[in-house]
Protein backbone atom coordinates (compact mmCIF):
# COMPACT_ATOMS: atom_id res chain seq x y z
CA UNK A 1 -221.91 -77.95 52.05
CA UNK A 2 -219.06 -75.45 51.21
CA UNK A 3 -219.55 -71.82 49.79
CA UNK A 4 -218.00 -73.43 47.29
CA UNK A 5 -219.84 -76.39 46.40
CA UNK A 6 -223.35 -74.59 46.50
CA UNK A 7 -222.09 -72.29 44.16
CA UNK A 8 -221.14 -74.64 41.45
CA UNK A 9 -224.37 -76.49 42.44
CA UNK A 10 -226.08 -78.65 39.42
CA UNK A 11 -228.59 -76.06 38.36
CA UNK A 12 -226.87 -72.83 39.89
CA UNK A 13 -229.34 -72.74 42.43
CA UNK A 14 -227.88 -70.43 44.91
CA UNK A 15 -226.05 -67.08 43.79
CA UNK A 16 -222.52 -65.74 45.36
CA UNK A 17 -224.13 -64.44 48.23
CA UNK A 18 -226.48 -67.32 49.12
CA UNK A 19 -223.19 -69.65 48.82
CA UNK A 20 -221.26 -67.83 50.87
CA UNK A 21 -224.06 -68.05 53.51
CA UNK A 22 -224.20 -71.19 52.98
CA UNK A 23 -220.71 -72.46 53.68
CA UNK A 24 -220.96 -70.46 56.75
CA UNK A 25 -223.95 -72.50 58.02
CA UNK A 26 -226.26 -69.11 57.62
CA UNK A 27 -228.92 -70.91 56.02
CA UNK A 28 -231.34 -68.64 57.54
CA UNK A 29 -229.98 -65.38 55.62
CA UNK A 30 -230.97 -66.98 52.56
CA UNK A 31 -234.12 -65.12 51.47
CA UNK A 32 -232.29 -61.83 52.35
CA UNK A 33 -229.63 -62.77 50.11
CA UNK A 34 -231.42 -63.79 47.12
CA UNK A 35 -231.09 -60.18 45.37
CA UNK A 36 -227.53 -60.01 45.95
CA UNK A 37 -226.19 -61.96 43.32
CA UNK A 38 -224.59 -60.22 39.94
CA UNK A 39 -223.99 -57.24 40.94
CA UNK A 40 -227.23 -56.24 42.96
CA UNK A 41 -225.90 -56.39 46.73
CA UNK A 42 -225.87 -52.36 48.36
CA UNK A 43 -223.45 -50.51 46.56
CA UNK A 44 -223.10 -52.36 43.80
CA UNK A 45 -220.39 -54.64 46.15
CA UNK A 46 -219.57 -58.29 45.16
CA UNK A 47 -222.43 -60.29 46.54
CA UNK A 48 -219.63 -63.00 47.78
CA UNK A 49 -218.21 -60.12 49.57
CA UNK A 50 -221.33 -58.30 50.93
CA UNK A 51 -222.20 -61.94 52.46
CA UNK A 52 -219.17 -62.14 54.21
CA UNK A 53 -219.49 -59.19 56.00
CA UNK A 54 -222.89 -59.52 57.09
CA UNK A 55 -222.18 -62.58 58.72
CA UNK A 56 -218.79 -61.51 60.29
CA UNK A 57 -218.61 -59.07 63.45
CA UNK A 58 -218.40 -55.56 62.65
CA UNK A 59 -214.81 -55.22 63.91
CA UNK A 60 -213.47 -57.79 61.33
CA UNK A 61 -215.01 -55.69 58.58
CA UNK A 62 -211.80 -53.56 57.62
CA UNK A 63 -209.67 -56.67 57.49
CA UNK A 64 -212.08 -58.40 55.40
CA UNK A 65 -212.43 -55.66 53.08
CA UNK A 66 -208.78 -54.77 52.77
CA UNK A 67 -207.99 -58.03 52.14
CA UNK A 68 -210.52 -58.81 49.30
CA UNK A 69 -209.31 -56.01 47.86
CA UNK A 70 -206.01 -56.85 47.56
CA UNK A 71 -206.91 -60.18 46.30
CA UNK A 72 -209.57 -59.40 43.94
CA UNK A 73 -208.40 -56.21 42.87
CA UNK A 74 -211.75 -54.39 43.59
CA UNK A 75 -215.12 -54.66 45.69
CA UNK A 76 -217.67 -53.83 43.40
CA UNK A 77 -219.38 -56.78 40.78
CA UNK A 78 -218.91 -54.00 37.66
CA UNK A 79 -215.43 -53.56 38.51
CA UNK A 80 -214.44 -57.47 39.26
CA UNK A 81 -215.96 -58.56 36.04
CA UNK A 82 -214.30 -55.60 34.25
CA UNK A 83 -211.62 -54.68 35.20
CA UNK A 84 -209.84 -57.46 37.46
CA UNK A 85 -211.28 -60.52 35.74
CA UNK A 86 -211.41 -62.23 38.66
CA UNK A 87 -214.57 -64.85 38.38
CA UNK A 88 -217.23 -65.29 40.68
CA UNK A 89 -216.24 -68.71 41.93
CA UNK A 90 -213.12 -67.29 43.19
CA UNK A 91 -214.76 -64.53 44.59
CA UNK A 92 -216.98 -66.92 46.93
CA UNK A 93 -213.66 -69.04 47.63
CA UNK A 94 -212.17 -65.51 48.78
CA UNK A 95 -214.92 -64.57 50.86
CA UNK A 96 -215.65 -67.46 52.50
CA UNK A 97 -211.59 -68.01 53.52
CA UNK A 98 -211.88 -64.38 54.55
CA UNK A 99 -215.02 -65.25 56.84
CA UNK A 100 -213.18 -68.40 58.46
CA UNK A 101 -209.95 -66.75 59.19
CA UNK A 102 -210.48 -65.32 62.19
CA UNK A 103 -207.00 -63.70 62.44
């Protein structure tokens, strides 16, 4: 299943985090991920985003973050639902691309 497609899920069973996981084939980081949704990963980061880089290697962590910024407009939940507008689904889409590229 995509990050995607668990996301939009009949039932919104999974949150942004948990789907990004998810479309990775990180099944197993589930549990930890089950606060991170809305606004509650460290920091106050988008969940789709904090997902992303716990699965990716710490050396892809600056590209991943400087390009979901530029993208989304911001890191943090508060200021993507704010300020940027940009919804949640797209956030997951982002992060998950972001995770796969391994440019």
């Amino acid at each position: 299943m995509n990050a995607k497609d668990a996301f939009s899920a009949p039932g919104h069973p999974f949150n942004c985090a948990q789907s990004v996981a998810i479309g990775a084939g990180r099944e197993d980081l589930l549990p930890e991920l089950a606060a991170c949704g809305g606004g509650r990963a460290p920091g106050g980061r988008c969940g789709a985003l904090h997902a992303a880089l716990l699965i990716a290697s710490p050396e892809r962590h600056g590209v991943i973050l400087e390009q979901f910024q530029a993208e989304a407009g911001a890191l943090t939940c508060r200021e993507i639902k704010n300020e940027t507008h940009f919804p949640c689904i797209q956030c997951v889409e982002l992060a998950s691309r972001l995770l796969e590229n391994r440019e």
